[in-house]
Protein backbone atom coordinates (compact mmCIF):
# COMPACT_ATOMS: atom_id res chain seq x y z
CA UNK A 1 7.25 6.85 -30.12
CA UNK A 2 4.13 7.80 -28.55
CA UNK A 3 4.46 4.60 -25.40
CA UNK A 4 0.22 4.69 -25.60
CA UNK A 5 0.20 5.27 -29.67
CA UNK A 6 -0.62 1.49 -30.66
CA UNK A 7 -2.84 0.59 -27.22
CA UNK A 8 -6.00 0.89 -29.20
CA UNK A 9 -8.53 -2.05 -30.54
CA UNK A 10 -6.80 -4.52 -28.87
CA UNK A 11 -7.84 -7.71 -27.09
CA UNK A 12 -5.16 -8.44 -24.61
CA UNK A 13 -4.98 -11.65 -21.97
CA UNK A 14 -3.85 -10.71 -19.03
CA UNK A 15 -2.85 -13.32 -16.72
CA UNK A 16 -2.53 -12.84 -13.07
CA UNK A 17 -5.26 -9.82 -13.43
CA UNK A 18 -6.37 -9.82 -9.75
CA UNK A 19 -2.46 -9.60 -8.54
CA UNK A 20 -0.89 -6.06 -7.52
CA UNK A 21 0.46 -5.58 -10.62
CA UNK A 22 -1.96 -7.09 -13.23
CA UNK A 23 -4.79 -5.32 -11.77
CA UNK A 24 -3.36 -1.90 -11.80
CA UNK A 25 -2.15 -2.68 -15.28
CA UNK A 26 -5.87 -4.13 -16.22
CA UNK A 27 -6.75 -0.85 -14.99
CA UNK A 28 -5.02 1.14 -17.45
CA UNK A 29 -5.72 -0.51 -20.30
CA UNK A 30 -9.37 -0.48 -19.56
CA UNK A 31 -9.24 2.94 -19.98
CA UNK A 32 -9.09 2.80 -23.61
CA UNK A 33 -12.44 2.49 -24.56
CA UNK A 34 -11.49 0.40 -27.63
CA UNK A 35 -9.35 -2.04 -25.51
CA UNK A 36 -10.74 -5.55 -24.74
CA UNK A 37 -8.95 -7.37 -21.45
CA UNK A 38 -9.49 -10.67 -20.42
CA UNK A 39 -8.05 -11.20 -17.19
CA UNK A 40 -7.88 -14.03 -15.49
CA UNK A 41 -6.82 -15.44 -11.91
CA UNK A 42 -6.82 -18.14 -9.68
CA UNK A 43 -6.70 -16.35 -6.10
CA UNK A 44 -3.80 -18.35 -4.84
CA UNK A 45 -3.90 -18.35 -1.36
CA UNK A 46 -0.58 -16.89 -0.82
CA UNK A 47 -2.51 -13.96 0.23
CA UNK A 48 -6.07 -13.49 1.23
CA UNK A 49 -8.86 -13.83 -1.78
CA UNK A 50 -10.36 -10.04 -0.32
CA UNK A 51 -7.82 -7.65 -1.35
CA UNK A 52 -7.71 -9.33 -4.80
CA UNK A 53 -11.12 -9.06 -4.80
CA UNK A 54 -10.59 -5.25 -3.78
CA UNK A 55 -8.05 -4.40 -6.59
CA UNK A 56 -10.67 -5.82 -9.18
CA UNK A 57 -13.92 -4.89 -7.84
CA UNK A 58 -14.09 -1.45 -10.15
CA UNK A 59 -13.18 -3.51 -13.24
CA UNK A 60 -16.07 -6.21 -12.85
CA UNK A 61 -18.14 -2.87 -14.03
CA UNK A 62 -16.74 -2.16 -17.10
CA UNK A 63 -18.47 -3.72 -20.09
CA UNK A 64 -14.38 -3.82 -21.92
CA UNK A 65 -12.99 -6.23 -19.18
CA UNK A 66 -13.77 -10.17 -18.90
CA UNK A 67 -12.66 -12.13 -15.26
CA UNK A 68 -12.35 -15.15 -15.44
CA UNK A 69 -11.51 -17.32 -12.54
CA UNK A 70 -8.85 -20.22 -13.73
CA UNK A 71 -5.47 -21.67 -13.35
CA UNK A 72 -2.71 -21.49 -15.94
CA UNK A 73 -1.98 -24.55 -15.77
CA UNK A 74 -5.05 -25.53 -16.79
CA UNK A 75 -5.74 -22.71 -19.47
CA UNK A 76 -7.57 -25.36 -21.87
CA UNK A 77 -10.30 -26.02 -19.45
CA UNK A 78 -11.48 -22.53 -19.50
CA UNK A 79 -10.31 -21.40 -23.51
CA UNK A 80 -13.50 -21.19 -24.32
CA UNK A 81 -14.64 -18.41 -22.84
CA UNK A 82 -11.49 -16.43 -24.27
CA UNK A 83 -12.50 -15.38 -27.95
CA UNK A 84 -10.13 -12.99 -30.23
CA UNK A 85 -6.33 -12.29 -28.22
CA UNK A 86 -4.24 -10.03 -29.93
CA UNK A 87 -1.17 -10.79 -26.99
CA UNK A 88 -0.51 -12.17 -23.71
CA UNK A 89 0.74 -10.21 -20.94
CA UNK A 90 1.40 -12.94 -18.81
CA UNK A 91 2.04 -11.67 -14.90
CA UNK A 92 0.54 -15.05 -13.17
CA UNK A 93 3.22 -16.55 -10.72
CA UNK A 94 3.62 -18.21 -7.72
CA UNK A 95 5.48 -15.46 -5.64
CA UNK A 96 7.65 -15.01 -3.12
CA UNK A 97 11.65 -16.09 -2.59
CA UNK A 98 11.84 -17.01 0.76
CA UNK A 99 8.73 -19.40 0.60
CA UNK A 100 9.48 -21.14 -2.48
CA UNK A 101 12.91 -22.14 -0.53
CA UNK A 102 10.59 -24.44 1.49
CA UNK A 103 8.05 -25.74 -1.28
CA UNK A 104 10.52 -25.90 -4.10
CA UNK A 105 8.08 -28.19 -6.69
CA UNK A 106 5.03 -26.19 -6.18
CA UNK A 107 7.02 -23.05 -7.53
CA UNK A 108 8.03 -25.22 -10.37
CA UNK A 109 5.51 -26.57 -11.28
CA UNK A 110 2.82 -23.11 -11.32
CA UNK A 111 5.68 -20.49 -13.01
CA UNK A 112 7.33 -23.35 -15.51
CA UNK A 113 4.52 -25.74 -16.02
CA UNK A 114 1.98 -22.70 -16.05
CA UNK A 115 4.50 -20.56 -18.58
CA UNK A 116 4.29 -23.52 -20.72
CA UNK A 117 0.37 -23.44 -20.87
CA UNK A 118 0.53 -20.08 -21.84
CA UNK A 119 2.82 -20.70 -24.36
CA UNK A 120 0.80 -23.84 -25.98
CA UNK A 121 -2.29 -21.63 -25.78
CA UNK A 122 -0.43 -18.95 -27.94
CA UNK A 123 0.34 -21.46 -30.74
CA UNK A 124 -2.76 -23.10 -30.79
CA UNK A 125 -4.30 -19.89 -31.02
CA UNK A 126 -1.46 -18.17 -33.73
CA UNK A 127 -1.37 -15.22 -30.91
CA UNK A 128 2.49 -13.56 -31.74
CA UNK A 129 3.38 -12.10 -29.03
CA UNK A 130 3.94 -12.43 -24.93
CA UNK A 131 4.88 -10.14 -22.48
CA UNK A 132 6.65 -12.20 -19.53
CA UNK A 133 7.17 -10.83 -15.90
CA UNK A 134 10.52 -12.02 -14.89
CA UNK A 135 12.35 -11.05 -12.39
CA UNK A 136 15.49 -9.35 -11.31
CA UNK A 137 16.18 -12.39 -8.90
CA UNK A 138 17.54 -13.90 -11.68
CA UNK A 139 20.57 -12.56 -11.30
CA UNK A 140 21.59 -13.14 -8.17
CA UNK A 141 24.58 -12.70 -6.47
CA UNK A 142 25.96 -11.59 -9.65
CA UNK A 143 28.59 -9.21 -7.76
CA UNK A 144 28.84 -6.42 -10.67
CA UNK A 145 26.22 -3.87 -10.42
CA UNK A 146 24.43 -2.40 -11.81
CA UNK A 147 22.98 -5.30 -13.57
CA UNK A 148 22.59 -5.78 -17.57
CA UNK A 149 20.58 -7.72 -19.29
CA UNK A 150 23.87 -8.88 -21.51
CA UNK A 151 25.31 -10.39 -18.09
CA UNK A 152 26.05 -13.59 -18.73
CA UNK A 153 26.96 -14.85 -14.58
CA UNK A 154 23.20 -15.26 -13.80
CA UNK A 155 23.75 -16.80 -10.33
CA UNK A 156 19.78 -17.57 -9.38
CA UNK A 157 19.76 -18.33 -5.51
CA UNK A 158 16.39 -19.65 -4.61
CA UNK A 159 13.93 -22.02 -6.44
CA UNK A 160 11.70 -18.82 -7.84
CA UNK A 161 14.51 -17.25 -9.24
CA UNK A 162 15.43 -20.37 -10.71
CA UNK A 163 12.16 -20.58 -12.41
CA UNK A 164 11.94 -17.29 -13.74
CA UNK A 165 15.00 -17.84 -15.52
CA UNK A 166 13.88 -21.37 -16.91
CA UNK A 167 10.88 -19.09 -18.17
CA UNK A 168 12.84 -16.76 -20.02
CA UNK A 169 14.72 -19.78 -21.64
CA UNK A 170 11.39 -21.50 -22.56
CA UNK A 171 10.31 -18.32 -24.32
CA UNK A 172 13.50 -18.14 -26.46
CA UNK A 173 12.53 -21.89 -27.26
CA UNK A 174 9.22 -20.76 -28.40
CA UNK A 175 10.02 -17.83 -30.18
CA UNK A 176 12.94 -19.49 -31.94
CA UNK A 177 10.36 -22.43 -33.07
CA UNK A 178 7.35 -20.62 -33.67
CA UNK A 179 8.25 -16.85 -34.34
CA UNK A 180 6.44 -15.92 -31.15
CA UNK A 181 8.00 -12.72 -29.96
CA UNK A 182 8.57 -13.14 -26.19
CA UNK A 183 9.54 -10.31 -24.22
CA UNK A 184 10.92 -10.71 -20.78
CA UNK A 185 10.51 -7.60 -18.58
CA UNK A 186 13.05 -8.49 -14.97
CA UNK A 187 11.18 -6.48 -12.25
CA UNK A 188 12.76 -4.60 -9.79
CA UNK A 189 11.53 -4.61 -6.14
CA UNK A 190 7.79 -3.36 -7.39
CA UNK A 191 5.94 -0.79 -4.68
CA UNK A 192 2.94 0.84 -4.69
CA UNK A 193 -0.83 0.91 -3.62
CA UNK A 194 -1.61 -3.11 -4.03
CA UNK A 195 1.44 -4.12 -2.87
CA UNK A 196 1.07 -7.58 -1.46
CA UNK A 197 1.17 -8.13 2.26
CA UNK A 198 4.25 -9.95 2.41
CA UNK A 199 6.65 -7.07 1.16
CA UNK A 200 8.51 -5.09 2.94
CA UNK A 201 7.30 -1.97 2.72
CA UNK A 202 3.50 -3.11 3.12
CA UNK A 203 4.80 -4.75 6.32
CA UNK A 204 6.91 -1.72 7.72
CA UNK A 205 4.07 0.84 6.81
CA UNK A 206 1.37 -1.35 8.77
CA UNK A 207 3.80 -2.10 12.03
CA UNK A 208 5.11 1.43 12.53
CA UNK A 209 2.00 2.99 12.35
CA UNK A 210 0.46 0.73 14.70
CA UNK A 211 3.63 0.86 17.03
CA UNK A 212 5.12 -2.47 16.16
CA UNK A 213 8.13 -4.15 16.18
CA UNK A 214 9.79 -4.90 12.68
CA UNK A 215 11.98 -7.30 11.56
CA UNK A 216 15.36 -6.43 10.50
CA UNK A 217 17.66 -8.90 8.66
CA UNK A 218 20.90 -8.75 8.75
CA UNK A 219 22.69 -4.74 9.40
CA UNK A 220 20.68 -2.90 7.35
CA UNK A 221 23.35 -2.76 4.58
CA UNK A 222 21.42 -4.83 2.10
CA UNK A 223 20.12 -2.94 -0.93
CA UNK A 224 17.25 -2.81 -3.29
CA UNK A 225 16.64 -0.99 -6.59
CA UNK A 226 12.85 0.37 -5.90
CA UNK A 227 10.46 0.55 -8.78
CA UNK A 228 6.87 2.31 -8.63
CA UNK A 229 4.10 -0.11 -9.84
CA UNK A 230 2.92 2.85 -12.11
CA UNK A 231 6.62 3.35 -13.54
CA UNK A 232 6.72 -0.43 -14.25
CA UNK A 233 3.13 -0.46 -15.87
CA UNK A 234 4.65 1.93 -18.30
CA UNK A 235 7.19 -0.31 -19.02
CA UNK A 236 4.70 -2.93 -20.06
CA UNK A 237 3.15 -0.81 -22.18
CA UNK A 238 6.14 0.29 -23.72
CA UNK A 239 6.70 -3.39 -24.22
CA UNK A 240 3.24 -3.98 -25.96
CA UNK A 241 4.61 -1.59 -29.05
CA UNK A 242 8.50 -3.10 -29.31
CA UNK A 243 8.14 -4.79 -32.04
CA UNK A 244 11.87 -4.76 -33.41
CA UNK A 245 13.06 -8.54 -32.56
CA UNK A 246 11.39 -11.83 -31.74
CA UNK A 247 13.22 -12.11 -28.26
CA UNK A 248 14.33 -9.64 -26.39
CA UNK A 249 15.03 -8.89 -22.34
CA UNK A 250 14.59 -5.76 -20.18
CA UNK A 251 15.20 -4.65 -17.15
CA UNK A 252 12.22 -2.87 -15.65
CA UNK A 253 13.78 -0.77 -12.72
CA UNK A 254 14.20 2.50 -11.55
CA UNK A 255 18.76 2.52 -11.77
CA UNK A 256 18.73 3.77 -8.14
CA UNK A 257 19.41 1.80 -4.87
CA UNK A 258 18.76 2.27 -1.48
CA UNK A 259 19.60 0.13 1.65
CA UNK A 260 17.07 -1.19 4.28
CA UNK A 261 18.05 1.08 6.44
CA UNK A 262 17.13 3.69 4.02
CA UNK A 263 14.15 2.08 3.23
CA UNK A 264 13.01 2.40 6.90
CA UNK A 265 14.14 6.09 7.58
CA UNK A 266 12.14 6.56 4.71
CA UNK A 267 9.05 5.21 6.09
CA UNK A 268 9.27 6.45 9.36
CA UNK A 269 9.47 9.68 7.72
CA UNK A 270 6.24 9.66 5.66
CA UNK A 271 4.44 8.18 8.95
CA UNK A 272 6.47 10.75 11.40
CA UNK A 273 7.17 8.05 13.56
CA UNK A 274 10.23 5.91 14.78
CA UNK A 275 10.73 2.64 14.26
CA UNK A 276 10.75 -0.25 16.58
CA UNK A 277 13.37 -2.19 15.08
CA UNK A 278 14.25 -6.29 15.74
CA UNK A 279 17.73 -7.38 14.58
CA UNK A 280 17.40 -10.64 12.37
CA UNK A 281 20.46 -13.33 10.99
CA UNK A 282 19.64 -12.61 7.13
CA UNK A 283 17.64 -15.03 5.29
CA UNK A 284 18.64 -17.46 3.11
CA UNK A 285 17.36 -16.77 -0.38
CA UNK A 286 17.68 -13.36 -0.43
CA UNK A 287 20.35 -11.15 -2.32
CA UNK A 288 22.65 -8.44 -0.76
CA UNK A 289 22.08 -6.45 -3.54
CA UNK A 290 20.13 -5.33 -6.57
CA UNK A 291 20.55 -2.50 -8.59
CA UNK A 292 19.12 -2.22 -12.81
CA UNK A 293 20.98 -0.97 -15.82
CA UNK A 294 17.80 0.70 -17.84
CA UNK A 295 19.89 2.01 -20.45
CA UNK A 296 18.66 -0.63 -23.14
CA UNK A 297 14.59 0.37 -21.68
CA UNK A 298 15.65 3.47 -22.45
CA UNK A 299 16.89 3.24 -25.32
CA UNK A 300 14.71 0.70 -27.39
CA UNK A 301 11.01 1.17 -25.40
CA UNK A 302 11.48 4.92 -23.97
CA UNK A 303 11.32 3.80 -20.81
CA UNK A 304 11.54 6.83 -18.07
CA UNK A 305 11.15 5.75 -14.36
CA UNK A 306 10.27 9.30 -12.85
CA UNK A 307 8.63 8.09 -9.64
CA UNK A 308 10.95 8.55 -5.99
CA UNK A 309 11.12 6.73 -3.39
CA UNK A 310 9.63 8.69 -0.89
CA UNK A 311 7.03 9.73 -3.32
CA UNK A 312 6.02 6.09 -4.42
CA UNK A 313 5.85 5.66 -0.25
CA UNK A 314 3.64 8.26 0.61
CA UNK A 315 1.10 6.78 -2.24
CA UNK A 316 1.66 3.29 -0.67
CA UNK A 317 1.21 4.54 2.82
CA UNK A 318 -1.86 6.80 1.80
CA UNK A 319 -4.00 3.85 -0.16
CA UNK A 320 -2.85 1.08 2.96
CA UNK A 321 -3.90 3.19 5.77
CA UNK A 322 -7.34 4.14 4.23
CA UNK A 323 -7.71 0.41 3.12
CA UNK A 324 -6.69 -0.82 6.73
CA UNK A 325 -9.50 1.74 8.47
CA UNK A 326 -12.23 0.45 6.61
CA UNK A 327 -11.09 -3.16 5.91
């Protein structure tokens, strides 16, 4: 199937609009002239209001998009100004593993209590269908990788994995009860331009090309699966046609892995400089490993990952270091 064949006349809620991901998906959607988005965020201060403002600024100008600034946890307060929603792609979250180690309820209570909201809103409104952003923290330290979503030893290690998967279990609830389909989509290590400042590879672009020491934890070894924000964007979109089962999970990766130390060669490389490198005890929270089994994306959206690493990287690198110059 064509992945943008159904993607026209539809009104879509997208929640967490402003974020790295929602806004490049709010982007392409927007490009359908017969598309309506309304996309809403709360500019959480996990990062600064500015570059959220940034990523939307081009959309406030297009007569098929509606902001709205609100929480989703308290969606009623600001229903109103939300007419005709064909689905929810729902992308808000409070992110970040190693923080939500240290403030445990307010992870809770935006990703569970703020899922639920969502959810309420959709069967209030008789809207059929949500797209969820999990995550591949969910699993763990599963040892057996790659990871499928029929794994059953989902070993969730810090209090926003936990969530995620408490997510995914409240939108089987709902779709059992109220014949909402709920799809959850488990990210993989999302990279791109809009990547938020308190990833990796934002961080190691900025402090080797300014000369800076970065932070290493543990030897390197550690591994992540790697997925282009444009590859994963697809995926949602593949997602907004599935329409074979009321619940259903995917992974939304890119079935390759690469270690840290990896991950750093590779930057260095697309900035042609070395690394400064400080050795760190690893952080509790974090997995040794992740790597996704996209065989059932494949299969039952047509998912096709076809972005590198070092490709996605020079992207990242060229959009950061042009936003850093001029601010």
């Amino acid at each position: 199937m064509d992945s943008q064949g159904k993607l026209f006349d539809m009104n879509v809620l997208v929640t967490g609009g402003a974020g790295f991901i929602g806004s490049t998906l709010v982007d392409r959607l927007s490009l359908r002239s017969g598309n309506f988005i309304y996309s809403v965020d709360n500019f959480d201060p996990f990062y600064s209001r500015g570059i959220k403002e940034s990523n939307i600024a081009l959309q406030l100008t297009k007569e098929n998009v509606k902001f709205i600034e609100g929480d989703i946890r308290n969606l009623a307060s600001f229903e109103d100004q939300i007419d005709r929603v064909d689905m929810v792609i729902h992308l808000a979250a409070k992110a970040g593993v190693r923080p939500s180690i240290d403030h445990p309820q307010a992870y809770f209570d935006v990703n569970i209590n703020g899922t639920l909201e969502v959810l309420e809103f959709c069967r209030r409104r008789n809207i059929k269908k949500v797209i969820f952003a999990s995550s591949s923290s969910v699993y763990g330290i599963n040892p057996k990788t790659p990871w499928s979503e029929s794994d059953s030893d989902l070993m969730p290690i810090s209090p926003y994995a936990s969530s995620k998967l408490a997510c995914e279990k409240m939108g089987f609830t709902y779709s059992h009860l109220f014949q909402i389909q709920f799809l959850a989509l488990r990210f993989f290590t999302v990279f791109g331009p809009r990547q938020r400042p308190d990833l990796a590879i934002h961080k190691f672009i900025h402090r080797i090309e300014n000369n800076a020491p970065i932070e290493v934890y543990g030897d390197g070894n550690t591994s992540r699966d790697y997925t282009y924000v444009d590859d994963v964007v697809q995926g949602i979109e593949a997602a907004m046609n599935y329409e074979e089962s009321l619940f259903e999970i995917f992974n939304i990766g890119n079935n390759q892995r690469y270690t840290l130390n990896q991950l750093i060669d590779t930057v260095s490389q697309v900035l042609n400089k070395k690394p400064r490198l400080e050795r760190k005890p690893e952080q509790p929270g974090d997995v040794p490993h992740t790597c996704a089994d996209i065989s059932k994306s494949q299969k039952k959206l047509g998912y096709s990952p076809s972005t590198s690493l070092i490709t996605g990287v020079e992207k990242q690198a060229q959009w950061q270091l042009l936003l850093e110059k001029h601010g």
